[in-house]
N, C-alpha and C. Protein backbone atom coordinates (compact mmCIF):
# COMPACT_ATOMS: atom_id res chain seq x y z
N UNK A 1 143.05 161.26 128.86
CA UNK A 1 143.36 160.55 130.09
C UNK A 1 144.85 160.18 130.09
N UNK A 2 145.08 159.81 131.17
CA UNK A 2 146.76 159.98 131.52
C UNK A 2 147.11 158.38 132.49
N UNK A 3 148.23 157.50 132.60
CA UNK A 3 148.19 156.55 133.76
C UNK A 3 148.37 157.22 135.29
N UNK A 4 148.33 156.91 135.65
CA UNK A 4 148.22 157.02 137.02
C UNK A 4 148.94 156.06 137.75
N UNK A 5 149.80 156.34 139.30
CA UNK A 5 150.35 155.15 139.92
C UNK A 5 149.02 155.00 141.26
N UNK A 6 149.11 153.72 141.94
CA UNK A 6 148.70 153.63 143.13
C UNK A 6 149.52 152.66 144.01
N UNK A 7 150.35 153.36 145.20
CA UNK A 7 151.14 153.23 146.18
C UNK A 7 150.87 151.54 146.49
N UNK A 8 151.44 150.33 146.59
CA UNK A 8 150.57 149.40 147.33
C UNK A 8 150.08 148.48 146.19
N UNK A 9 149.70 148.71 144.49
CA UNK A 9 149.05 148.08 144.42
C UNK A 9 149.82 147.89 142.97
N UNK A 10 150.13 146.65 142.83
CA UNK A 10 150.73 146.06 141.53
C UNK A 10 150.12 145.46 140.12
N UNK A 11 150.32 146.32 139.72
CA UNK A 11 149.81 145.67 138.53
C UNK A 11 150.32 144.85 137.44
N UNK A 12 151.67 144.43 137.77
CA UNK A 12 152.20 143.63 136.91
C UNK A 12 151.67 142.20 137.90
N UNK A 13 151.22 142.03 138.63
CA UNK A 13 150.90 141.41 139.66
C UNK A 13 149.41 140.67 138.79
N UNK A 14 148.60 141.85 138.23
CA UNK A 14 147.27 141.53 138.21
C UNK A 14 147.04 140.95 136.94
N UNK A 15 148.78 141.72 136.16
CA UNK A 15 148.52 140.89 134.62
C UNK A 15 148.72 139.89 134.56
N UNK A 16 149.56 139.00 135.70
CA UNK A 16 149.88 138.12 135.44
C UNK A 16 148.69 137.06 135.76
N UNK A 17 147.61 137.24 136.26
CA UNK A 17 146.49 136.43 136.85
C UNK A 17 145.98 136.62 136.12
N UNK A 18 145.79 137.92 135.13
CA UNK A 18 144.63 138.15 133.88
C UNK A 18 145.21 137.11 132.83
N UNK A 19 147.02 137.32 132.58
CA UNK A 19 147.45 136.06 132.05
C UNK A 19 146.89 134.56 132.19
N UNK A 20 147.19 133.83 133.50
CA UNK A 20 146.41 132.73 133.73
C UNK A 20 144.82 132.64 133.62
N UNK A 21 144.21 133.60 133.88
CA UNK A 21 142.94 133.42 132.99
C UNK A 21 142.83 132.91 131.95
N UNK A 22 143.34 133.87 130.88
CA UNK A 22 143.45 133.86 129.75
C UNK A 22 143.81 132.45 129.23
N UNK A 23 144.98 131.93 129.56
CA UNK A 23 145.11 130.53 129.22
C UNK A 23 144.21 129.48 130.22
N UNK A 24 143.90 129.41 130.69
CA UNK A 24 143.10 128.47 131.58
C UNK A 24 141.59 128.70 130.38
N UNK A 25 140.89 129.87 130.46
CA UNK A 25 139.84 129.76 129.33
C UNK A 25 139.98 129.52 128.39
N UNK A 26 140.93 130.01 127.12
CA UNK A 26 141.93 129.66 126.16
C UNK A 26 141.55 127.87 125.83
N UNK A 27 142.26 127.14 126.73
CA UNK A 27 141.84 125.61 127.22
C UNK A 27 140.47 125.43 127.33
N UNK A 28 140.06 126.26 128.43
CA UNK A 28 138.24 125.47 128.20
C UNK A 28 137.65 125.81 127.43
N UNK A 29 137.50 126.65 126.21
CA UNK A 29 136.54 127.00 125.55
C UNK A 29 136.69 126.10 124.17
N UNK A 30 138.46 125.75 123.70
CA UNK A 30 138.84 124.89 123.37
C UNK A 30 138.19 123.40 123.19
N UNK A 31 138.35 122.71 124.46
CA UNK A 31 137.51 121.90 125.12
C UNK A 31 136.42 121.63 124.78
N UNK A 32 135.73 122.96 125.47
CA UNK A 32 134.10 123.10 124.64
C UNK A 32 133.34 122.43 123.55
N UNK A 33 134.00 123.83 122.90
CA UNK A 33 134.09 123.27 121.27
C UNK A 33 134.10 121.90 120.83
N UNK A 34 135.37 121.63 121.06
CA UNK A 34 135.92 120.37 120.57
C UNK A 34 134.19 119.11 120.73
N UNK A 35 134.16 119.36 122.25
CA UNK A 35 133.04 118.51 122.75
C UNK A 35 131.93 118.81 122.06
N UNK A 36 131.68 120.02 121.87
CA UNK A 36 130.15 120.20 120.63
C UNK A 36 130.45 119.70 119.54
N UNK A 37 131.45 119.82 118.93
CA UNK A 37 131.65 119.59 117.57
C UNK A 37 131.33 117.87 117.64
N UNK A 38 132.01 116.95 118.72
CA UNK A 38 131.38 115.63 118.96
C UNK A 38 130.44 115.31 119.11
N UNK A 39 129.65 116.12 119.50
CA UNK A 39 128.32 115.77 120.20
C UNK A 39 127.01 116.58 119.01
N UNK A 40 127.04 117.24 118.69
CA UNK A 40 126.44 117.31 117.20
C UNK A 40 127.26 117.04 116.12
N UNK A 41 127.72 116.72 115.97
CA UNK A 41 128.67 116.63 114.15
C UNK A 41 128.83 117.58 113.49
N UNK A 42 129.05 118.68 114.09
CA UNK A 42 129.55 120.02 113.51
C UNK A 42 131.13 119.71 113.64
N UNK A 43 131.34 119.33 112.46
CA UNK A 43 133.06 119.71 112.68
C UNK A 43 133.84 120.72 112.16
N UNK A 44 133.22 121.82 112.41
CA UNK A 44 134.23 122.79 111.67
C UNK A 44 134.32 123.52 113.34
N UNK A 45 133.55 123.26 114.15
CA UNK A 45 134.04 123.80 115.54
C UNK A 45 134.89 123.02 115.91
N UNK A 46 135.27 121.83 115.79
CA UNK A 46 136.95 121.37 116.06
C UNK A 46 138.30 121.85 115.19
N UNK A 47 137.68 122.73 114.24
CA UNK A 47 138.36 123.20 113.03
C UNK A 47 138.98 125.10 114.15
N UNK A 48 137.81 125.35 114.47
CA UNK A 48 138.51 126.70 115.12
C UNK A 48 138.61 126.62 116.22
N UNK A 49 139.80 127.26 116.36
CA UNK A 49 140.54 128.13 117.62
C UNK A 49 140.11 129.36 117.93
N UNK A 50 140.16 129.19 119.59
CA UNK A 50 140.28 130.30 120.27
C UNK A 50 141.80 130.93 120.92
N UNK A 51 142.17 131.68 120.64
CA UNK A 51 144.08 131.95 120.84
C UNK A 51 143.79 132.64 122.19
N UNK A 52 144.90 132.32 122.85
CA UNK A 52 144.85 133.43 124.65
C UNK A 52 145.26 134.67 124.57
N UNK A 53 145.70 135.28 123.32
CA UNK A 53 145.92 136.70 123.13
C UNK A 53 144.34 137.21 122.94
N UNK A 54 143.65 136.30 121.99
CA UNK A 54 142.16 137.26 122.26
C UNK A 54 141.51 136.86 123.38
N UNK A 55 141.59 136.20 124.12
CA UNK A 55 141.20 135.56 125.53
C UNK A 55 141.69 136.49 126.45
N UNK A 56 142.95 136.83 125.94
CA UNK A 56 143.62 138.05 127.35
C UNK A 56 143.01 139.34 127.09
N UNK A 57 143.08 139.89 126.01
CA UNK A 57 142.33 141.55 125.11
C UNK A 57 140.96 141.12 125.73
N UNK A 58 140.61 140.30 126.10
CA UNK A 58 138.66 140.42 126.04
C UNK A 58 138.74 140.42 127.89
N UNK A 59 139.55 139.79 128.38
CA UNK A 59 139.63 140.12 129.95
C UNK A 59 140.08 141.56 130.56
N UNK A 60 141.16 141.61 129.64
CA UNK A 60 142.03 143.14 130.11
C UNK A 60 140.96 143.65 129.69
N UNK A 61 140.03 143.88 128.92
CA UNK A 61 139.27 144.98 128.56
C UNK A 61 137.92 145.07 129.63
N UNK A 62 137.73 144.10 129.90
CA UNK A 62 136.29 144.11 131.07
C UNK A 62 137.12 144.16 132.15
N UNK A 63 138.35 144.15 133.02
CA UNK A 63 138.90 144.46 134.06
C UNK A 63 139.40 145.91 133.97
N UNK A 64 139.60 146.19 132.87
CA UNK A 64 139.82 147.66 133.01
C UNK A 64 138.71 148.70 132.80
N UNK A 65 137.57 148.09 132.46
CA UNK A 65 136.39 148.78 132.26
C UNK A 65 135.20 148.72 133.59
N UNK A 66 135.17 147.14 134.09
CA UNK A 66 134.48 147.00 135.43
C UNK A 66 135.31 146.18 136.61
N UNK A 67 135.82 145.57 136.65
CA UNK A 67 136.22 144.46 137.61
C UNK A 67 137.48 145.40 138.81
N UNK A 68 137.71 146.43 137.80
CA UNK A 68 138.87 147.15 138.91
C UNK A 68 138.41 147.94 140.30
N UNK A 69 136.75 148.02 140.10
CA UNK A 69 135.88 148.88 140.94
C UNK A 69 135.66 147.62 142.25
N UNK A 70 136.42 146.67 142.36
CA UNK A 70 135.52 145.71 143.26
C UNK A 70 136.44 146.24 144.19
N UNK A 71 135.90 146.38 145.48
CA UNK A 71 136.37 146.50 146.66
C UNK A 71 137.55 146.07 147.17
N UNK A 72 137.96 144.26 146.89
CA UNK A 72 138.94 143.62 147.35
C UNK A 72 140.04 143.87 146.93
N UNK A 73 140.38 144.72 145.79
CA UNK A 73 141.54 145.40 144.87
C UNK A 73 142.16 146.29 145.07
N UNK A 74 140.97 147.28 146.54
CA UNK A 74 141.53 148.51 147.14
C UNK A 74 142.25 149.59 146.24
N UNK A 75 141.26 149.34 145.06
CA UNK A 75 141.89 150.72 144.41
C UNK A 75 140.82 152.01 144.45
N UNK A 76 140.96 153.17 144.65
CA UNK A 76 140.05 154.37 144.97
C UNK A 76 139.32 154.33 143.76
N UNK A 77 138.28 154.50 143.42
CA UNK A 77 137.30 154.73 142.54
C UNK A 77 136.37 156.36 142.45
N UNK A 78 137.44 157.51 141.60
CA UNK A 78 136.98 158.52 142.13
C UNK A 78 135.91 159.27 140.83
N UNK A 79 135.76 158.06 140.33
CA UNK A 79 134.77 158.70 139.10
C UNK A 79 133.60 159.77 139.46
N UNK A 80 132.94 161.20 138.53
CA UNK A 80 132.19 161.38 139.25
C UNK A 80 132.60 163.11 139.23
N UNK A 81 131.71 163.78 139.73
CA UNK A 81 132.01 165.60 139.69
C UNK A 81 131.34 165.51 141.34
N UNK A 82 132.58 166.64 141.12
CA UNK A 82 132.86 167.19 142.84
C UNK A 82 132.73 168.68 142.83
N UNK A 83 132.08 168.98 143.85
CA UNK A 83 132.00 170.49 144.24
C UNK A 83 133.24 170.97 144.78
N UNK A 84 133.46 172.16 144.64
CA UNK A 84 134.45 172.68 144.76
C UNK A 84 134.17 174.01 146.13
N UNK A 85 134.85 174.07 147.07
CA UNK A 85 134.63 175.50 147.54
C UNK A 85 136.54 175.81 148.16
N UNK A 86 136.58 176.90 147.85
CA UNK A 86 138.34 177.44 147.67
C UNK A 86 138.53 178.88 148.40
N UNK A 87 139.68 178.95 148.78
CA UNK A 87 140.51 180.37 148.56
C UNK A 87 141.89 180.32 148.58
N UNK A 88 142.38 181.39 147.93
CA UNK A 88 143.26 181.22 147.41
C UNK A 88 143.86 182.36 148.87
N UNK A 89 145.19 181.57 149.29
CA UNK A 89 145.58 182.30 150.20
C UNK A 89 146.84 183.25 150.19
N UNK A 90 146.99 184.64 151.28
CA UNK A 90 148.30 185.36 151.42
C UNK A 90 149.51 184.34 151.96
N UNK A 91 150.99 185.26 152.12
CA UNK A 91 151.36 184.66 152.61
C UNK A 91 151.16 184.18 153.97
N UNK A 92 150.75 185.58 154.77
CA UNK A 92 150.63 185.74 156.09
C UNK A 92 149.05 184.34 156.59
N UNK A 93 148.62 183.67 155.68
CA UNK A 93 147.60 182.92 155.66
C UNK A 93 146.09 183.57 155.82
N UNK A 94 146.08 184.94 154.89
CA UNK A 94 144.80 185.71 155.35
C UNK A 94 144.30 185.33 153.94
N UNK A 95 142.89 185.32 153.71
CA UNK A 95 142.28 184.87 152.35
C UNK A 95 142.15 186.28 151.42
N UNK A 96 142.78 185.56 150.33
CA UNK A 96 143.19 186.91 149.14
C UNK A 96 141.71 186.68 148.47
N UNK A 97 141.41 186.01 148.20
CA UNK A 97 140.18 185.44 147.50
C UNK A 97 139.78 184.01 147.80
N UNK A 98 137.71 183.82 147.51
CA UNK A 98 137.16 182.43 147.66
C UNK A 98 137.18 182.52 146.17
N UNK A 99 136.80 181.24 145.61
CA UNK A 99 136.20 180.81 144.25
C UNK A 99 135.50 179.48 144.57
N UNK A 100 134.67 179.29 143.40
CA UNK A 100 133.87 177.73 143.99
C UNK A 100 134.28 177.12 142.23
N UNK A 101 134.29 175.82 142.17
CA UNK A 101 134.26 174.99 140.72
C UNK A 101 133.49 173.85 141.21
N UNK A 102 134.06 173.19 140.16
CA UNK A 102 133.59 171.51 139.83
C UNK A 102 134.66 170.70 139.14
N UNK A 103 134.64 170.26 140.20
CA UNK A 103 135.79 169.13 139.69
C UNK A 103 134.96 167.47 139.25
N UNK A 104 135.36 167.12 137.68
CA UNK A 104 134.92 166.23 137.26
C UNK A 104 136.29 165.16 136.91
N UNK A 105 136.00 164.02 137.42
CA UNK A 105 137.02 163.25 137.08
C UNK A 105 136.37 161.52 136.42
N UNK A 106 137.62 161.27 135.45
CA UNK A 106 137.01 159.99 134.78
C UNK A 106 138.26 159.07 135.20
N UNK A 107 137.87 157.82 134.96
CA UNK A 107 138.84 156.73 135.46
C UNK A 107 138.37 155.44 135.06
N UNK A 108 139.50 154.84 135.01
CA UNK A 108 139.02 153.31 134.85
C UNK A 108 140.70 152.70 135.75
N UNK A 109 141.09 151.54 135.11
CA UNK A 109 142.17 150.66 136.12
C UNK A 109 143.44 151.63 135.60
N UNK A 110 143.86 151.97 134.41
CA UNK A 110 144.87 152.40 133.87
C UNK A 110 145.13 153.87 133.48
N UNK A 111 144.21 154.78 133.98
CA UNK A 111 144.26 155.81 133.22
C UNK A 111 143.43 156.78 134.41
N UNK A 112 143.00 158.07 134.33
CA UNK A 112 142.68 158.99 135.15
C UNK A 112 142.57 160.53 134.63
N UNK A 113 141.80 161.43 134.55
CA UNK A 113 142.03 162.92 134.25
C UNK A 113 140.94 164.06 135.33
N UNK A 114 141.56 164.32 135.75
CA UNK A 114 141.26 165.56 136.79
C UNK A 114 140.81 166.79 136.09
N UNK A 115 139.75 166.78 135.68
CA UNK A 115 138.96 168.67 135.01
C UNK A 115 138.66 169.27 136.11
N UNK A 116 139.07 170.22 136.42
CA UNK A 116 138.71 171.29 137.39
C UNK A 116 137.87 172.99 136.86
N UNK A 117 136.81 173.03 136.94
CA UNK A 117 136.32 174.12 135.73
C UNK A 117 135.80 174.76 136.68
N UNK A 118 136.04 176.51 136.92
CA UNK A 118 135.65 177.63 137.34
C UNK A 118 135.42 178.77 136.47
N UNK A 119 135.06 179.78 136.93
CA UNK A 119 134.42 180.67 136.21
C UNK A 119 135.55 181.51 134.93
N UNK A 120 136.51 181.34 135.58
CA UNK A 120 137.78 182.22 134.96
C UNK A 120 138.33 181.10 134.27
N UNK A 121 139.02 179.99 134.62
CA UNK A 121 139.37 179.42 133.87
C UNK A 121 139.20 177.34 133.93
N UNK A 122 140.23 176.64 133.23
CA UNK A 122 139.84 175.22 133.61
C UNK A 122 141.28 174.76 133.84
N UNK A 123 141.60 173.53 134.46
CA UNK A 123 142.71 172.74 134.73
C UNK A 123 142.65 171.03 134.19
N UNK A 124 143.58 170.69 133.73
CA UNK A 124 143.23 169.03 133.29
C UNK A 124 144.81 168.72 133.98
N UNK A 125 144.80 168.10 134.75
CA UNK A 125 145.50 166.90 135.46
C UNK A 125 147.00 166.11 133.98
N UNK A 126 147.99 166.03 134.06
CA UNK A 126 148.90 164.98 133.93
C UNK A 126 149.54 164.13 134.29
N UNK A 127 149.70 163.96 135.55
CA UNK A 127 150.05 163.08 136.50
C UNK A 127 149.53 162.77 137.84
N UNK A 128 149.10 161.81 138.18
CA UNK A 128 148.35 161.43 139.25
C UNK A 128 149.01 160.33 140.03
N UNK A 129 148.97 160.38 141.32
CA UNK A 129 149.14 159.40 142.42
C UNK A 129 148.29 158.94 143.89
N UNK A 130 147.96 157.54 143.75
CA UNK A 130 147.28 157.29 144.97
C UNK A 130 148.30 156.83 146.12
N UNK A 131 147.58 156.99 147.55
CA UNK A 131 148.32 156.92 148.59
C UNK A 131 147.69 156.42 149.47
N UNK A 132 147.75 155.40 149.82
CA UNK A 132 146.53 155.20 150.90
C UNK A 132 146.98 154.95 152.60
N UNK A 133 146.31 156.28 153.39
CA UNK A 133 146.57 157.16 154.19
C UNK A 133 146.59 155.62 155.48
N UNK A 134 147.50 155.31 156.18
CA UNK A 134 147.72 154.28 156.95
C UNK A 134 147.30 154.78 158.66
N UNK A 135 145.84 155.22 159.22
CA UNK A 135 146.17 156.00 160.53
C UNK A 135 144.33 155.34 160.58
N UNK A 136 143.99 155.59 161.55
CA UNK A 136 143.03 155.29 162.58
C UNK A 136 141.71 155.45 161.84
N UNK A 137 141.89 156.86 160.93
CA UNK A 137 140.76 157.22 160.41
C UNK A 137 140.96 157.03 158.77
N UNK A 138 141.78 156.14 158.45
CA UNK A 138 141.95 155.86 157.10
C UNK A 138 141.79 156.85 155.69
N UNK A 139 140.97 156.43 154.78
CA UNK A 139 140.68 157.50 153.45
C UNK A 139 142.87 156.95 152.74
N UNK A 140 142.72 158.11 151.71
CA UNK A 140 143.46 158.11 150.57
C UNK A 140 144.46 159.55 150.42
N UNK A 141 144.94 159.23 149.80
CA UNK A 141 145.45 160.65 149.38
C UNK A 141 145.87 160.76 147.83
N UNK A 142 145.53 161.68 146.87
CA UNK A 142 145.45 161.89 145.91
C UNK A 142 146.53 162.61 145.26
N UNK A 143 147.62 162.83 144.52
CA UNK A 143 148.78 164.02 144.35
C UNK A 143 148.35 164.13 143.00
N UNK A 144 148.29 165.50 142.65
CA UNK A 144 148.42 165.60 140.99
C UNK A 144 148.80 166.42 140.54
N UNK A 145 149.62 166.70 139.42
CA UNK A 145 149.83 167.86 138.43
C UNK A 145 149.35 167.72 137.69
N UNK A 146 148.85 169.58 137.18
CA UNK A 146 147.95 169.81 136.31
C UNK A 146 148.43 171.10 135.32
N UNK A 147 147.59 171.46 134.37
CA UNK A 147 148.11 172.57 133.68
C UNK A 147 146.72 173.49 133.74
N UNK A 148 146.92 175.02 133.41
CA UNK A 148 145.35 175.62 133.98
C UNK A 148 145.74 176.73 132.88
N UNK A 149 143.96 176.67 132.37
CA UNK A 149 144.04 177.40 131.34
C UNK A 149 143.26 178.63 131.31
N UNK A 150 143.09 179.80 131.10
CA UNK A 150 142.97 180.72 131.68
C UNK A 150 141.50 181.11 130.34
N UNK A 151 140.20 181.53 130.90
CA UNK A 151 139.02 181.77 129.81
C UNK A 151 139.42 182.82 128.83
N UNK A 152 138.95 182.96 128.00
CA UNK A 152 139.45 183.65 126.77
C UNK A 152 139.43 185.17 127.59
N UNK A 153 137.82 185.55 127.92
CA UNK A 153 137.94 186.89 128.81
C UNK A 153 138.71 187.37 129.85
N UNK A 154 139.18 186.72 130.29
CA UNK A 154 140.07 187.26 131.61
C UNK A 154 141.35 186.89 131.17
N UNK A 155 141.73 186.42 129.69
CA UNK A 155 143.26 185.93 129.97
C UNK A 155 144.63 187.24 130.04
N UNK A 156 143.53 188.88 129.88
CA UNK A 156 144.47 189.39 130.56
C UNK A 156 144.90 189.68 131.74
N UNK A 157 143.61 188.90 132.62
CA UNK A 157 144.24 189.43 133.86
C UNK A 157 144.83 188.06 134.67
N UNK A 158 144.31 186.90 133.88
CA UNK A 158 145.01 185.29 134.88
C UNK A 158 145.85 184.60 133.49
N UNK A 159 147.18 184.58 134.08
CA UNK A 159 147.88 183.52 132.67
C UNK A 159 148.12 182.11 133.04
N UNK A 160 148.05 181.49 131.75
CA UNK A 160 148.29 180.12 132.20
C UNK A 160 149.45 179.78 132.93
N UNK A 161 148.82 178.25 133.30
CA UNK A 161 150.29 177.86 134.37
C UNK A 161 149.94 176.92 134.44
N UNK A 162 151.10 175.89 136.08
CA UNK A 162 150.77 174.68 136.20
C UNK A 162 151.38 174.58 137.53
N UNK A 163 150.87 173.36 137.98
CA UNK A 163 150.73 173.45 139.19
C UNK A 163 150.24 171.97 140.24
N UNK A 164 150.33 171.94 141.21
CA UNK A 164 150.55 170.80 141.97
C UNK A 164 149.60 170.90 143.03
N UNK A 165 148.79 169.44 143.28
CA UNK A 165 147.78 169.75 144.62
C UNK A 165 147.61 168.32 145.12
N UNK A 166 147.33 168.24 146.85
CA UNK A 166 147.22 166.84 147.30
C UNK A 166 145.96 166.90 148.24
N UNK A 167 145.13 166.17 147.73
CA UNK A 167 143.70 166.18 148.23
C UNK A 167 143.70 165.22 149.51
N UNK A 168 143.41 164.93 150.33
CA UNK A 168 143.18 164.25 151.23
C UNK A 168 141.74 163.74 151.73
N UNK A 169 141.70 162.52 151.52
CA UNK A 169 140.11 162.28 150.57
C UNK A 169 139.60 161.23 152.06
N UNK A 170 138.38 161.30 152.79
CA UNK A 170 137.75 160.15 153.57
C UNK A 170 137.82 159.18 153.11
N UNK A 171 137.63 157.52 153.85
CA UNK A 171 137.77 156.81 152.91
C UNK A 171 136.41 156.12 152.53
N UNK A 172 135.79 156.76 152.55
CA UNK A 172 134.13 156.52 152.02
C UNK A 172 134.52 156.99 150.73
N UNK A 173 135.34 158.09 150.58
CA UNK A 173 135.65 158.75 149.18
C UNK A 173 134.68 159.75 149.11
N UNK A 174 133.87 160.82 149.89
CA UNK A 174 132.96 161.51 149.48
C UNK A 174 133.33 162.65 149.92
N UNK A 175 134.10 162.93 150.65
CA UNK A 175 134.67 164.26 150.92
C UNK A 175 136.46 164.27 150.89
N UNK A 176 136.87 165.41 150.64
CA UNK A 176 138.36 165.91 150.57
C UNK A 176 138.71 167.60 151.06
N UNK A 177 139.93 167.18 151.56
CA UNK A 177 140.40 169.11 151.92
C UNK A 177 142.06 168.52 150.90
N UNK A 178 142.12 169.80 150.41
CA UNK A 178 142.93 169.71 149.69
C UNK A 178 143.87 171.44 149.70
N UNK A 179 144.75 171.36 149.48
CA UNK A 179 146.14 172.21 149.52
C UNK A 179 146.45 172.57 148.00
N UNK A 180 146.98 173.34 147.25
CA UNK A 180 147.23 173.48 145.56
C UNK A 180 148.09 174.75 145.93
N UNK A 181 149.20 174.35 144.57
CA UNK A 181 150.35 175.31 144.52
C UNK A 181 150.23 175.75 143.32
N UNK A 182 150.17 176.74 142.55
CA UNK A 182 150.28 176.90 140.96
C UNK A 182 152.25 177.77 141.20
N UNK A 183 152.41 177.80 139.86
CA UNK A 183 153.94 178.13 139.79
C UNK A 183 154.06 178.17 137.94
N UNK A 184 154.92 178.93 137.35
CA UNK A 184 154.98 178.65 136.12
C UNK A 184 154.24 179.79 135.41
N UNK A 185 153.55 181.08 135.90
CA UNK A 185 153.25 181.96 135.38
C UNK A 185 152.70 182.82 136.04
N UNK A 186 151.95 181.58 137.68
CA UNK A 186 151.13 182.10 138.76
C UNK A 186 151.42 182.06 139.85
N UNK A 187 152.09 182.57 140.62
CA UNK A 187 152.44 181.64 141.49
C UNK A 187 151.33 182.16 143.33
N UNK A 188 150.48 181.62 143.56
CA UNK A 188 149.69 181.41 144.81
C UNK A 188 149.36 180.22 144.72
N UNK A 189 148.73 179.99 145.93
CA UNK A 189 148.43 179.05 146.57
C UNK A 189 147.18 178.74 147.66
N UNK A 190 146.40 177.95 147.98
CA UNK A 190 145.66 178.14 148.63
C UNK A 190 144.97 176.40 148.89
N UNK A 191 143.75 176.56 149.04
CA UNK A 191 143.34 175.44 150.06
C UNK A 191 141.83 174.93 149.45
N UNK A 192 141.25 173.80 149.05
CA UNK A 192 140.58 173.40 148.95
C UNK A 192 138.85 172.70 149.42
N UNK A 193 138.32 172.75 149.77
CA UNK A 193 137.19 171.44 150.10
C UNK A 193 136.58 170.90 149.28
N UNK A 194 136.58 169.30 148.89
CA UNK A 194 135.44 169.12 147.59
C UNK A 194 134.16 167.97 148.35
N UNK A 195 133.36 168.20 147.81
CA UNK A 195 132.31 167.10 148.24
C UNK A 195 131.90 166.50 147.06
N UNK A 196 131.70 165.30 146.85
CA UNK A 196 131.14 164.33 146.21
C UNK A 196 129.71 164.49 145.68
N UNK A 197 129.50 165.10 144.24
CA UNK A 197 127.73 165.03 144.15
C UNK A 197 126.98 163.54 144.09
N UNK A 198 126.29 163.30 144.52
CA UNK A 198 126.15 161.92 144.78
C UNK A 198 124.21 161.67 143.20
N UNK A 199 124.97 160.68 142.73
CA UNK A 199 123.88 160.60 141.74
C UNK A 199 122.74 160.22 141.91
C-alpha cells in the first residue's frame, strides 16, 4: 500500500483533534484510576500512568482502521473488487481491442493500492489522488499511477510499463467510466467501465 492525497481534506487538521483526544483521555483515565485506587485501596493504580503517546497510537490506530469510513469526513471509501469491462482504443477512436478484469482495491485513512488483474497481465497502483467532482450530479474522481506487469506467457508479446488513469466514480461510489494511458514500453490507450461487486 502506498499514501494517497484527498483534494479538500486535511489531515494535519485531524491529527491535531486525534491529539486533543489523546490528552483529554490521557487526563481521564488518569483520574479514573486515581479514584479507584481511593475507593478500593488498591494503590498501585495511583502508582501507574497512562502517557498520551499510547493514548494517541491506540486512537490513530482505530481511526485509521474504522472511524475514517464515517460519512461526515467525506472521504471516498473504495474498498472492495470491481468489474472491469475495457477497450483499448485507435487513434482514429475505433476499438483495437475489448478486455474485461477486476479491479481490487484496499484502503484505510492513510494508505491505498489499486490491483487491476486480467488475463494477460496485472497492474498495482503508486500514486493515488481524490477529487471530489463539484457539479449537480456530484461522485469523485480518482487519478492514479500504476506499473503493469505483463503474465509470464504472453510476456513476449505485452511488455511491462506504466501508466496513468482517472476514473470518474458516482457518488454512491458504485459505478465509474474511466480513461487510462500506458507509456514506458506500451504506449495505447483506451477507456474503462467498472461496477462495484456488491457483497
Amino acid at each position: 500500500m502506498h499514501d494517497y492525497a484527498v483534494f479538500g481534506h486535511d489531515r494535519a487538521v485531524i491529527g491535531r483533534w486525534l491529539g486533543v483526544i489523546s490528552i483529554l483521555g490521557a487526563g481521564a483515565i488518569s483520574q479514573l484510576m486515581d479514584f479507584a485506587s481511593t475507593a478500593s485501596q488498591w494503590g498501585i493504580l495511583s502508582k501507574a500512568t497512562v502517557t498520551t503517546g499510547a493514548i494517541y497510537f491506540a486512537v490513530h490506530w482505530i481511526f485509521n482502521k474504522w472511524i475514517w469510513r464515517v460519512p461526515i469526513l467525506d472521504i471516498p471509501n473504495l474498498q472492495g473488487e470491481w468489474d472491469v469491462e475495457a477497450k483499448t482504443l485507435n487513434e482514429d477512436g475505433s476499438v483495437r481491442w475489448n478486455w474485461v478484469g477486476i479491479i481490487g482495491i484496499e484502503q484505510n485513512w492513510k494508505q491505498i493500492v489499486i490491483h487491476l488483474e486480467t488475463a494477460q497481465s496485472e497492474s498495482l497502483s503508486y500514486t493515488a489522488i481524490f477529487m471530489k467532482r463539484d457539479s449537480p450530479i456530484g461522485g469523485w474522481m480518482l487519478s492514479y499511477s500504476y506499473s503493469n506487469e505483463s503474465r509470464l506467457e504472453v510476456s513476449h508479446e505485452l511488455s511491462s510499463h506504466k501508466g496513468y488513469c482517472e476514473i470518474m466514480l458516482n457518488k454512491e461510489l458504485t459505478l465509474g467510466k474511466a480513461s487510462y494511458f500506458n507509456r514506458n514500453g506500451r504506449n495505447t490507450f483506451g477507456v474503462m467501465t467498472l461496477t462495484r461487486r456488491v457483497k
